[in-house]
Protein backbone atom coordinates (compact mmCIF):
# COMPACT_ATOMS: atom_id res chain seq x y z
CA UNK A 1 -62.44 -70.53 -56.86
CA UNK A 2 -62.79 -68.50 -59.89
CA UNK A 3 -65.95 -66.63 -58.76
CA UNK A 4 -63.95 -66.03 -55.51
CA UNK A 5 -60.70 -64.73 -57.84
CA UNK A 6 -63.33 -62.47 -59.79
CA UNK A 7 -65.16 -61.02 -57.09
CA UNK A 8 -62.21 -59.87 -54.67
CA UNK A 9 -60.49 -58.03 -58.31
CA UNK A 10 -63.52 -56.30 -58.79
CA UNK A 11 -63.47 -55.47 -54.66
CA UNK A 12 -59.83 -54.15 -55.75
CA UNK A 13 -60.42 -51.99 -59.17
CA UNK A 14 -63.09 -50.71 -56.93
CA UNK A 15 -61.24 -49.72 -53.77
CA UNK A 16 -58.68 -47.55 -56.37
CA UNK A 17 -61.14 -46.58 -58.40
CA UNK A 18 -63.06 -45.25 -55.55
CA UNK A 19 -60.16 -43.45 -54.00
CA UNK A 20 -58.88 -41.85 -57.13
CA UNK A 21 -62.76 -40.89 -58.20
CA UNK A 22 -62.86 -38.16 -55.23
CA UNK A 23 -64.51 -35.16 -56.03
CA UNK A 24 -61.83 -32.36 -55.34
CA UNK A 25 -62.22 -29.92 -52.52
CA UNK A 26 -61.85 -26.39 -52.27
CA UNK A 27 -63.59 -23.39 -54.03
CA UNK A 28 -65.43 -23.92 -57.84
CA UNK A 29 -63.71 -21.60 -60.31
CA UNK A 30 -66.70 -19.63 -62.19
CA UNK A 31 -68.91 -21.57 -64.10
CA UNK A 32 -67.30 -25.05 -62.84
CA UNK A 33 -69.17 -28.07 -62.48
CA UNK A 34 -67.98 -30.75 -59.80
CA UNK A 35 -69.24 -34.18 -59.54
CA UNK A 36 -70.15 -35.55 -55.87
CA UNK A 37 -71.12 -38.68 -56.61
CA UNK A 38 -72.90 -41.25 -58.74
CA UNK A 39 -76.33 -43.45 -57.82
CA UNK A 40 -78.06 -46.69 -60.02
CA UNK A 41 -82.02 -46.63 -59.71
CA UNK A 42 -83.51 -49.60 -58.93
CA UNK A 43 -82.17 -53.00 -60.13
CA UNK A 44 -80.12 -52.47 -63.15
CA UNK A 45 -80.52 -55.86 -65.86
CA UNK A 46 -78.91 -56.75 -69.13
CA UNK A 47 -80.15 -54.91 -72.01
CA UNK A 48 -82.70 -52.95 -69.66
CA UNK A 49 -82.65 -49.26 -69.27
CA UNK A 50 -81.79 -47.86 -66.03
CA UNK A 51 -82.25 -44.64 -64.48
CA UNK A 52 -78.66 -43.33 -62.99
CA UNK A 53 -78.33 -40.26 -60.47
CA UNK A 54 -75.39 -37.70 -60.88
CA UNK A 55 -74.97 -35.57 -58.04
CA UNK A 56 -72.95 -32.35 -58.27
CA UNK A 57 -71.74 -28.94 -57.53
CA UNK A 58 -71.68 -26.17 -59.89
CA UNK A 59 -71.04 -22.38 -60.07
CA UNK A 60 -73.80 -21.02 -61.53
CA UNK A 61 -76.07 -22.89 -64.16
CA UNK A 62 -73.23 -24.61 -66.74
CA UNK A 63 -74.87 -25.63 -69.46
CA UNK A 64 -74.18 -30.18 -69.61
CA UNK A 65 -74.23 -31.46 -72.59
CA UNK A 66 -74.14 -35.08 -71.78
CA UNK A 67 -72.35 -37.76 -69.40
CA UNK A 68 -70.03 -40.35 -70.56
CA UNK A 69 -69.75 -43.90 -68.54
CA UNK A 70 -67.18 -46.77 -68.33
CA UNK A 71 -68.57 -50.31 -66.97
CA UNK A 72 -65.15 -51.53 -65.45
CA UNK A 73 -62.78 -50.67 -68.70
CA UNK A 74 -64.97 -51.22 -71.37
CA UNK A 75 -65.53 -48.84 -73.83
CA UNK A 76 -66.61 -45.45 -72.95
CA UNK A 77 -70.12 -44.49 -73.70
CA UNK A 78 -71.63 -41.13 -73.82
CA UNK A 79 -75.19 -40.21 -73.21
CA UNK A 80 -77.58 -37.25 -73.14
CA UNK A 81 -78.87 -35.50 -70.26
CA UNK A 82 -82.55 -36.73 -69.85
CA UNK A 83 -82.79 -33.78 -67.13
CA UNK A 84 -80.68 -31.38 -64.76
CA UNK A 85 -82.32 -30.36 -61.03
CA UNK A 86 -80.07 -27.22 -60.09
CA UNK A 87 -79.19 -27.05 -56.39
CA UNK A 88 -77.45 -28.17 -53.47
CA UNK A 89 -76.67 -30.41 -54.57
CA UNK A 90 -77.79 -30.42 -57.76
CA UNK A 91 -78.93 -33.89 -59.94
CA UNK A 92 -78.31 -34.60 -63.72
CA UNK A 93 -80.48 -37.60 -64.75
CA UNK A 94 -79.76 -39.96 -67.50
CA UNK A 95 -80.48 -43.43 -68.83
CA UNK A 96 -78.06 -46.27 -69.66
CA UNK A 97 -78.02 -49.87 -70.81
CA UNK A 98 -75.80 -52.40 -69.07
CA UNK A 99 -74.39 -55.06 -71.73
CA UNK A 100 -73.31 -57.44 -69.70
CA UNK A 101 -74.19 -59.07 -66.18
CA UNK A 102 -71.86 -59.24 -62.97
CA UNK A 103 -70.49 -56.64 -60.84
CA UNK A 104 -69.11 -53.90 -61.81
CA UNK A 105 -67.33 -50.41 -61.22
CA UNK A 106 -69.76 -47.55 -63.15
CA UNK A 107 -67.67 -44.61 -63.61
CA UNK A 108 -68.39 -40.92 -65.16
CA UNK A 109 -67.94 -37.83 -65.99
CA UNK A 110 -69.98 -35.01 -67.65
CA UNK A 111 -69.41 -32.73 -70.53
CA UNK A 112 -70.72 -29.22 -69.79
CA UNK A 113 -69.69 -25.77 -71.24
CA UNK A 114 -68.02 -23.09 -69.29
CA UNK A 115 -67.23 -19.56 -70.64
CA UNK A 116 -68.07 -20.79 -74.15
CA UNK A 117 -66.11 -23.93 -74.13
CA UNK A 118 -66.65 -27.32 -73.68
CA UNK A 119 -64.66 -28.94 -69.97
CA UNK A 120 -65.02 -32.46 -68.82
CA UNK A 121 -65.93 -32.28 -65.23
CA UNK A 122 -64.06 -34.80 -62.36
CA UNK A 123 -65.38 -38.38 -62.47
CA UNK A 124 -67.20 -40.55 -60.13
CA UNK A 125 -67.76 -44.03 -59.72
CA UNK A 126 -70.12 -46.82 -58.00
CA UNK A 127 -69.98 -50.13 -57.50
CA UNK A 128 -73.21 -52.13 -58.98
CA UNK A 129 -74.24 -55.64 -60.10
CA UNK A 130 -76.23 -56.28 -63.00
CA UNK A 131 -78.58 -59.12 -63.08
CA UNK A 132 -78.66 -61.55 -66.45
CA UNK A 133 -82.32 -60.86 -67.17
């Protein structure tokens, strides 16, 4: 009953997370970065490194400095870009290491610097599970 209890709040935090995560529509301002959406690589596992896909917009080529995650509430943890594919869309790569097993809402955002300054873009989010191995 409790697994059933867990599951279906996670389904929940998910649902609003999901549909408050939206990347905004309408034109970029110069040098804006948008955020599109948010991919795990492979089968992500306690205390291994996993490859994570951030798809985005941007005006221009905005310099991002690194992308900062939340596994449902935790703490918020910031990484560096391992590598940025310009385009349409465009792809910032990075690595992260789950702590803990279950299922999970992955959100993010990215820092990147526009006109000289440093801007948080819009964040993103995915549901994943992470396996106990």
């Amino acid at each position: 009953m409790r697994s059933i209890f867990t599951f279906l709040a996670c389904a929940v935090v998910f649902v609003l997370t999901s549909s408050c995560a939206t990347a905004p529509t309408g034109p970029l301002g110069t040098g804006e970065l948008r955020l599109q959406k948010l991919q795990v690589e492979g089968n992500a596992g306690v205390n291994l490194a996993v490859r994570v896909r951030v798809f985005f917009e941007a005006d221009g080529k905005p310099e991002i400095r690194r992308v900062c995650f939340t596994w449902s509430g935790d703490e918020l943890s910031c990484v560096k870009v391992s590598q940025v594919e310009y385009g349409s869309p465009g792809v910032i790569l990075v690595w992260i290491t789950p702590r803990r097993h279950g299922m999970f809402v992955l959100e993010c955002y990215a820092e990147y610097t526009r006109e000289g300054k440093a801007y948080p873009s819009n964040k993103v989010a995915v549901q994943t599970s992470v396996a106990p191995y």
